[in-house]
N, C-alpha and C. Protein backbone atom coordinates (compact mmCIF):
# COMPACT_ATOMS: atom_id res chain seq x y z
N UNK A 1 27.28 -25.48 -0.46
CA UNK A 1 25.97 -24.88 -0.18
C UNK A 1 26.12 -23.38 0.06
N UNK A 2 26.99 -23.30 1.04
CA UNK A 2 27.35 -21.62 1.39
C UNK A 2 27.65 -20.89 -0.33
N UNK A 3 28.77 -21.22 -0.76
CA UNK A 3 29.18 -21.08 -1.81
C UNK A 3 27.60 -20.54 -3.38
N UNK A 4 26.95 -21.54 -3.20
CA UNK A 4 25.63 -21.53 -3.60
C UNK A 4 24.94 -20.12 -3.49
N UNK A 5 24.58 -19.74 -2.03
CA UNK A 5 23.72 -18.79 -1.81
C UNK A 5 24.47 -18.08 -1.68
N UNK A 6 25.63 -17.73 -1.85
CA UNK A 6 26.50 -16.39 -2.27
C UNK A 6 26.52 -15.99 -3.46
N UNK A 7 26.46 -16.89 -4.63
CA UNK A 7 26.11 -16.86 -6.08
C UNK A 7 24.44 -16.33 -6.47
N UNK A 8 24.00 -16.69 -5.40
CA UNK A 8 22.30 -16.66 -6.14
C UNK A 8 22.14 -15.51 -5.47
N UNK A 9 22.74 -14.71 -4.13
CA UNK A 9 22.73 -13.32 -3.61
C UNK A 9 22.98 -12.53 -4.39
N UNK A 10 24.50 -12.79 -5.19
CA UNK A 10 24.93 -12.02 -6.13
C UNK A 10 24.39 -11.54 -7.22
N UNK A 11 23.81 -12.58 -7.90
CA UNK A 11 22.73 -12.44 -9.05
C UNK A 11 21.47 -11.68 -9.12
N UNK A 12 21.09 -11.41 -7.13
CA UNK A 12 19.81 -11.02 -7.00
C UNK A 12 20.71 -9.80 -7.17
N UNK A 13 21.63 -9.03 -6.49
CA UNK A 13 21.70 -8.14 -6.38
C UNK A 13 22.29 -7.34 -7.50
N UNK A 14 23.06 -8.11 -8.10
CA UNK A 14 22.94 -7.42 -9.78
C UNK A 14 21.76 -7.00 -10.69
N UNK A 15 20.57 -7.63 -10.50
CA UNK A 15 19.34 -8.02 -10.98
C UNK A 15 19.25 -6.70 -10.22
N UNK A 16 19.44 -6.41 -8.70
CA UNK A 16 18.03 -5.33 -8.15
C UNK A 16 18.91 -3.94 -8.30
N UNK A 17 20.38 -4.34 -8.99
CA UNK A 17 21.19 -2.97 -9.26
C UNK A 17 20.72 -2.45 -10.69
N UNK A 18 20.74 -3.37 -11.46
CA UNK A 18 20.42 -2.92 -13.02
C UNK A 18 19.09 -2.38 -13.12
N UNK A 19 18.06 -2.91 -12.40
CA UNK A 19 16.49 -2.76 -13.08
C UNK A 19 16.49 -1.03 -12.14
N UNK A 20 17.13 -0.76 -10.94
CA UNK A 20 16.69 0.12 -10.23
C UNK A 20 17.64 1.12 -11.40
N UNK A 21 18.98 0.79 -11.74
CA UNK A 21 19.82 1.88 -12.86
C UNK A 21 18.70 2.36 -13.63
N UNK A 22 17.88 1.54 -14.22
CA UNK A 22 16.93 1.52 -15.22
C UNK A 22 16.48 2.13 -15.13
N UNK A 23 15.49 1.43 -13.82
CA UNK A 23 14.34 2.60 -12.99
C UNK A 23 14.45 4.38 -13.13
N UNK A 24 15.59 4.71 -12.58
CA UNK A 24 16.34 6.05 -12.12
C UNK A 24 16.60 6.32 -13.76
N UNK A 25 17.33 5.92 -15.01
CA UNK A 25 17.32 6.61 -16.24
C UNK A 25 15.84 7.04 -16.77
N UNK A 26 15.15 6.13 -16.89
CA UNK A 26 13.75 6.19 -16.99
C UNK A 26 12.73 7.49 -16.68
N UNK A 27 13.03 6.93 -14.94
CA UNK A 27 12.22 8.43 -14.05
C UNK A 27 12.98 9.39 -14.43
N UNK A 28 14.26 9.80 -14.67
CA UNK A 28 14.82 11.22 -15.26
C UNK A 28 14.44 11.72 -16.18
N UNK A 29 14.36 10.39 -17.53
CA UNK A 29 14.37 10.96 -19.03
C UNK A 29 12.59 11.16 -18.81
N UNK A 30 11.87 10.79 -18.41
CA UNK A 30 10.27 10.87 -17.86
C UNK A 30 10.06 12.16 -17.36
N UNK A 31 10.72 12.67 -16.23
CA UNK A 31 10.82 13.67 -15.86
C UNK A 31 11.31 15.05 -16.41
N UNK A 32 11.98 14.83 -17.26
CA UNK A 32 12.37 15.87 -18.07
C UNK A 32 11.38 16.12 -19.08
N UNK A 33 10.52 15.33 -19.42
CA UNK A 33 9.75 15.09 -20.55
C UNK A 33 8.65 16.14 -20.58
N UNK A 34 7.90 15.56 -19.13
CA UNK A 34 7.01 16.26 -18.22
C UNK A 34 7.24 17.80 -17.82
N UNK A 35 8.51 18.24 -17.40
CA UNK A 35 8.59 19.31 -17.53
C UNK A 35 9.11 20.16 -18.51
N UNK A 36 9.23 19.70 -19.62
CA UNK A 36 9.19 20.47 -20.97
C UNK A 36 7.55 20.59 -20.80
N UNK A 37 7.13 19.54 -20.90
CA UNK A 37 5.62 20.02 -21.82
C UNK A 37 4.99 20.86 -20.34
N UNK A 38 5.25 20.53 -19.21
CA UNK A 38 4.53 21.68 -18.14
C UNK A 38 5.11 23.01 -18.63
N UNK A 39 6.07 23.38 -19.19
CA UNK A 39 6.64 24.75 -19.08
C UNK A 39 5.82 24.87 -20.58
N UNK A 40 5.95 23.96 -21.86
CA UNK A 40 5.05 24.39 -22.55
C UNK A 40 3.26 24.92 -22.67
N UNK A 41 3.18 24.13 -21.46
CA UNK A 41 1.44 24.08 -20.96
C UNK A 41 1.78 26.05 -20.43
N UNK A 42 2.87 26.14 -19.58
CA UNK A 42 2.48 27.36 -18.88
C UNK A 42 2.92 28.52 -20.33
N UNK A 43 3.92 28.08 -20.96
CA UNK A 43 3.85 29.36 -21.93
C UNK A 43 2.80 29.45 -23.03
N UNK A 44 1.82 28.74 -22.39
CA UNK A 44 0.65 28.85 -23.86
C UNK A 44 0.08 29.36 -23.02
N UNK A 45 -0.08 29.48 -21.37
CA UNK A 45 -1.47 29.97 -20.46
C UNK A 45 -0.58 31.47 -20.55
N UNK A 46 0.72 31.60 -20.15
CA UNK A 46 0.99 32.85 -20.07
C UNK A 46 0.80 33.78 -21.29
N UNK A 47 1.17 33.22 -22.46
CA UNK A 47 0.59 33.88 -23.84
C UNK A 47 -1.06 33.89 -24.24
């Protein structure tokens, strides 16, 4: 039983390591995205 919920811990926490890896590549490549086109938004107001 112990044995059990050490396996199904494990799994959660692989599960809540990968999706958050995800999460964090995601919000970066998102974030970078966003501030290209903000710096493009400002060099069209500054021009």
């Amino acid at each position: 039983m112990d044995l059990e919920n050490g396996l199904r811990l494990l799994l959660l926490l692989q599960f809540f390591f990968s999706h958050c890896l995800t999460l964090v590549v995601v919000k970066r490549v998102l974030q970078k995205h966003v501030e290209d086109k903000a710096r493009c938004l400002c060099c069209l107001v500054i021009d």
